[in-house]
Each structure stands twice: as structure tokens, then as C-alpha cells.
PDB file of N, CA and C in Angstrom:
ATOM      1  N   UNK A   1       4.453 -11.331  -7.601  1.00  0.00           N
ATOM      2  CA  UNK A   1       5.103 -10.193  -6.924  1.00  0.00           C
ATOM      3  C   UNK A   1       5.776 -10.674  -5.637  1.00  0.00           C
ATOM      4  N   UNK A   2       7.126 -10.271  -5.702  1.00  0.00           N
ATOM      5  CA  UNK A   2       7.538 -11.296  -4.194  1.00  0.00           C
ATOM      6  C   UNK A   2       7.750  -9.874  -3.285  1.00  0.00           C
ATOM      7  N   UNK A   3       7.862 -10.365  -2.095  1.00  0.00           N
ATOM      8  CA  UNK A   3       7.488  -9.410  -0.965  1.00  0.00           C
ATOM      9  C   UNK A   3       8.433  -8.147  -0.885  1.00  0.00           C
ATOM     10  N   UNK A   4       9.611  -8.408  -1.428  1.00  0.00           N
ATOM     11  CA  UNK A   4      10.811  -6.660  -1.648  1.00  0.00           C
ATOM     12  C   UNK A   4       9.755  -5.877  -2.378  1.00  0.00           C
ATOM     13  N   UNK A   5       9.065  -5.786  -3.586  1.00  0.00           N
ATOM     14  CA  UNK A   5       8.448  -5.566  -4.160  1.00  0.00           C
ATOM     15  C   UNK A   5       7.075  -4.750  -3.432  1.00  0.00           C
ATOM     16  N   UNK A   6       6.441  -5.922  -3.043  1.00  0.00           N
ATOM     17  CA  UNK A   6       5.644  -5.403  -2.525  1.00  0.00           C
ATOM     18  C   UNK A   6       5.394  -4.409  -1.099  1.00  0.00           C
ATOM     19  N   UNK A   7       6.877  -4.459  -0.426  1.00  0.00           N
ATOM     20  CA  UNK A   7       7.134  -3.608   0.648  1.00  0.00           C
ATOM     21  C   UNK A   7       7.741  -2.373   0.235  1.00  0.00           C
ATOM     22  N   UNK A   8       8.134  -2.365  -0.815  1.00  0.00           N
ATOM     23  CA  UNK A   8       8.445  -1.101  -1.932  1.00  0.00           C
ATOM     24  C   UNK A   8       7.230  -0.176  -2.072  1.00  0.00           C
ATOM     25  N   UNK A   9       6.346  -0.789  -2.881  1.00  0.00           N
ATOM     26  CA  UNK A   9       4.827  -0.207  -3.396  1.00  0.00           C
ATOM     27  C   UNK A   9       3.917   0.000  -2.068  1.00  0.00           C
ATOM     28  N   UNK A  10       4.133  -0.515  -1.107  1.00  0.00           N
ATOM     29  CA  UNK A  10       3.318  -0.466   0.326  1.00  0.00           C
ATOM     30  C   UNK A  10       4.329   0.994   0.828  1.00  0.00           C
ATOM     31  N   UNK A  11       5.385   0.880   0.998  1.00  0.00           N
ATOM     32  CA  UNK A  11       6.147   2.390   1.197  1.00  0.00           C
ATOM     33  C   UNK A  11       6.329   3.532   0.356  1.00  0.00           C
ATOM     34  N   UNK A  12       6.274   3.095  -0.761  1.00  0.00           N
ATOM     35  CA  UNK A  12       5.585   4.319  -1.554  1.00  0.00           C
ATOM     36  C   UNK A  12       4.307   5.224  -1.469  1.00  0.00           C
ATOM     37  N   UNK A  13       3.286   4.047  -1.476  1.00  0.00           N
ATOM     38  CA  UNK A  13       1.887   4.512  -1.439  1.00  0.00           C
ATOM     39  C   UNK A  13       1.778   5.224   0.179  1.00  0.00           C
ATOM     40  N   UNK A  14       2.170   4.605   0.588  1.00  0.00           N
ATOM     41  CA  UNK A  14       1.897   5.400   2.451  1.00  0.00           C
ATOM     42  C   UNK A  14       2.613   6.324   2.500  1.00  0.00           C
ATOM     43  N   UNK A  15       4.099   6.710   1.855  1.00  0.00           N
ATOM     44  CA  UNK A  15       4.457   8.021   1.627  1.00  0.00           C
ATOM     45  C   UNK A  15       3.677   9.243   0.933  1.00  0.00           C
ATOM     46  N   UNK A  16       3.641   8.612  -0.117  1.00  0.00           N
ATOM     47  CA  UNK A  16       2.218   9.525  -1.093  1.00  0.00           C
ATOM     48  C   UNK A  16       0.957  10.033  -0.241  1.00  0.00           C
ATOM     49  N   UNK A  17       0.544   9.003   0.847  1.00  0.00           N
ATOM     50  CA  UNK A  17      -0.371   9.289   1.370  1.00  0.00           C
ATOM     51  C   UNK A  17      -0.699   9.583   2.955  1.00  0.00           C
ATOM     52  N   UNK A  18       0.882  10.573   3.077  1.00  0.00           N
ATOM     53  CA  UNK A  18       1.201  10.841   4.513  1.00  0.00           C
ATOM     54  C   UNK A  18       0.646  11.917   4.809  1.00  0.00           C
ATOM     55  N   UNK A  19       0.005  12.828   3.807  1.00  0.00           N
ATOM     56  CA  UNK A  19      -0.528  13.045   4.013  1.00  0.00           C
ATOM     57  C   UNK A  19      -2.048  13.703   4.647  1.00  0.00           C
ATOM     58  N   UNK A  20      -2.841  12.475   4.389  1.00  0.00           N
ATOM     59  CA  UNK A  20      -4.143  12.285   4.888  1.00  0.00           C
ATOM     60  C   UNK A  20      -4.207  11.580   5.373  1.00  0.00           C
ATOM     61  N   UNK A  21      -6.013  11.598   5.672  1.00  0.00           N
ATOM     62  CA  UNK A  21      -6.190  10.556   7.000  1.00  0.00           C
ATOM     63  C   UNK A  21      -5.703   9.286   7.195  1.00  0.00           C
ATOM     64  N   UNK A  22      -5.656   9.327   8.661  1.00  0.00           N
ATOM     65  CA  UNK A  22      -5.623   7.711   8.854  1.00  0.00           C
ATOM     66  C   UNK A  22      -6.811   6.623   8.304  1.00  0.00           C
ATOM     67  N   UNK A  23      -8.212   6.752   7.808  1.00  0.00           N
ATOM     68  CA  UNK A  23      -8.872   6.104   7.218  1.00  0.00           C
ATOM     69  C   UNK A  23      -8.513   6.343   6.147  1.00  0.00           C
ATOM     70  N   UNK A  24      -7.965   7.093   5.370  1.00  0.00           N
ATOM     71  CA  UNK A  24      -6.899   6.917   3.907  1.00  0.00           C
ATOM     72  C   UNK A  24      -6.112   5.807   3.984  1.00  0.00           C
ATOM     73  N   UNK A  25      -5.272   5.801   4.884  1.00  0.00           N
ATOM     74  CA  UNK A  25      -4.349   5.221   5.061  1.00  0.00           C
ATOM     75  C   UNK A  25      -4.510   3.701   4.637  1.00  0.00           C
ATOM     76  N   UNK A  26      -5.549   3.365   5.631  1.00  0.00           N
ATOM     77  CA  UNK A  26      -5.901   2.019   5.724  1.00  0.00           C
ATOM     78  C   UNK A  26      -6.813   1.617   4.724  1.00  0.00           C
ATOM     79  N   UNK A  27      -7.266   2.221   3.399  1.00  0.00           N
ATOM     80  CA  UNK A  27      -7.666   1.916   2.736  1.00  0.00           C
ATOM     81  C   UNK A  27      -6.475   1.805   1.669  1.00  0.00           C
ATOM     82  N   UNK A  28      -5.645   2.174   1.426  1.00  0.00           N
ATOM     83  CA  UNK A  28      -4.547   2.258   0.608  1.00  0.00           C
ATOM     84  C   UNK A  28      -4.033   0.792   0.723  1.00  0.00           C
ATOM     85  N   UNK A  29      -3.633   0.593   2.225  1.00  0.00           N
ATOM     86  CA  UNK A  29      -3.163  -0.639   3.080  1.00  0.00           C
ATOM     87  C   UNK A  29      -3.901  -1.776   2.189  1.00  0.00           C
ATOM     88  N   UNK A  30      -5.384  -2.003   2.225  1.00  0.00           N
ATOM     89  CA  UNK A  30      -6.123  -2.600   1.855  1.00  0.00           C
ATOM     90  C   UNK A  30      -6.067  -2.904   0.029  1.00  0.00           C
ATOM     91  N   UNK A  31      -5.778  -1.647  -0.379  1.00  0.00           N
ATOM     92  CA  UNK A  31      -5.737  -2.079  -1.925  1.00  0.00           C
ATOM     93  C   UNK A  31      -3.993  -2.449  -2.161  1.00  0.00           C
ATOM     94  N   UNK A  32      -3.480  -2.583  -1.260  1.00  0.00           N
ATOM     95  CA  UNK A  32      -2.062  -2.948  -1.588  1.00  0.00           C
ATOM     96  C   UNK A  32      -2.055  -4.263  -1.622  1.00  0.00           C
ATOM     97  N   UNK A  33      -2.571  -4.929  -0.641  1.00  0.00           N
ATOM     98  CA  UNK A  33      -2.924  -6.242  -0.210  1.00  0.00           C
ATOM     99  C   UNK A  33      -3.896  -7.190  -1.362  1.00  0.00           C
ATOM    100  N   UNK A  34      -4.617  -6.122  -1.834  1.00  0.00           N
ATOM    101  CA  UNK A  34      -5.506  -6.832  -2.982  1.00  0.00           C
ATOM    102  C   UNK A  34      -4.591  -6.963  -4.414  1.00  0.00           C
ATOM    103  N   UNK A  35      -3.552  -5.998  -4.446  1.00  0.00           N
ATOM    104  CA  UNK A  35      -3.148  -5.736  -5.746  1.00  0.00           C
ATOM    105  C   UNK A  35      -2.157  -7.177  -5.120  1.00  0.00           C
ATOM    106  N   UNK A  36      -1.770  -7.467  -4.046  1.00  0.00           N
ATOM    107  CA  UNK A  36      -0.444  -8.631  -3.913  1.00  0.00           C
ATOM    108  C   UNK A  36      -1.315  -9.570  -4.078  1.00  0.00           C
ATOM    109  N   UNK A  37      -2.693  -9.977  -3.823  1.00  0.00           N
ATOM    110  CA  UNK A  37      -3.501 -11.441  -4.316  1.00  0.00           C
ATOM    111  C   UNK A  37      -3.703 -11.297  -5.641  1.00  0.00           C
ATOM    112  N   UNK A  38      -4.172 -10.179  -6.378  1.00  0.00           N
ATOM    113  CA  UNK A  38      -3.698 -10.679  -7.864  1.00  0.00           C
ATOM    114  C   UNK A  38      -2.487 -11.135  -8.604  1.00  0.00           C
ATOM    115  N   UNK A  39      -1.591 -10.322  -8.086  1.00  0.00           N
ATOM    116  CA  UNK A  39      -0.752 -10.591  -8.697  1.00  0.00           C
ATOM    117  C   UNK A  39      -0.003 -12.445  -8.284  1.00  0.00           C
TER     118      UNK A  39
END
């Protein structure tokens, strides 16, 4: 996954999750980051 990509899916998901909390937030943050080490 190269980083356009992944700053795509990181601005999506934080849109989706504007939401709610800021401890939402940063858990989202967190599985974005995990989904870019798998991939």
C-alpha cells in the first residue's frame, strides 16, 4: 500500500468518524497504521 493510498483510507475513516470521540478517533488512527504494516 503506498502512502496516496493510505492517506486516502486515513481521510476517509476520520471523516466517517467525525463524528465521535476523540478516543474513537485515535483508535481508528491506530488500526489504520496496523492495516499499512500488513499490507
Amino acid at each position: 500500500m503506498d502512502a496516496v493510498t493510505y492517506q486516502n483510507i486515513f481521510l476517509y475513516r476520520q471523516i466517517t468518524c467525525s463524528l465521535k470521540s476523540r478516543k474513537r478517533k485515535a483508535d481508528i488512527r491506530a488500526d489504520a497504521i496496523a492495516d499499512l504494516k500488513i499490507e
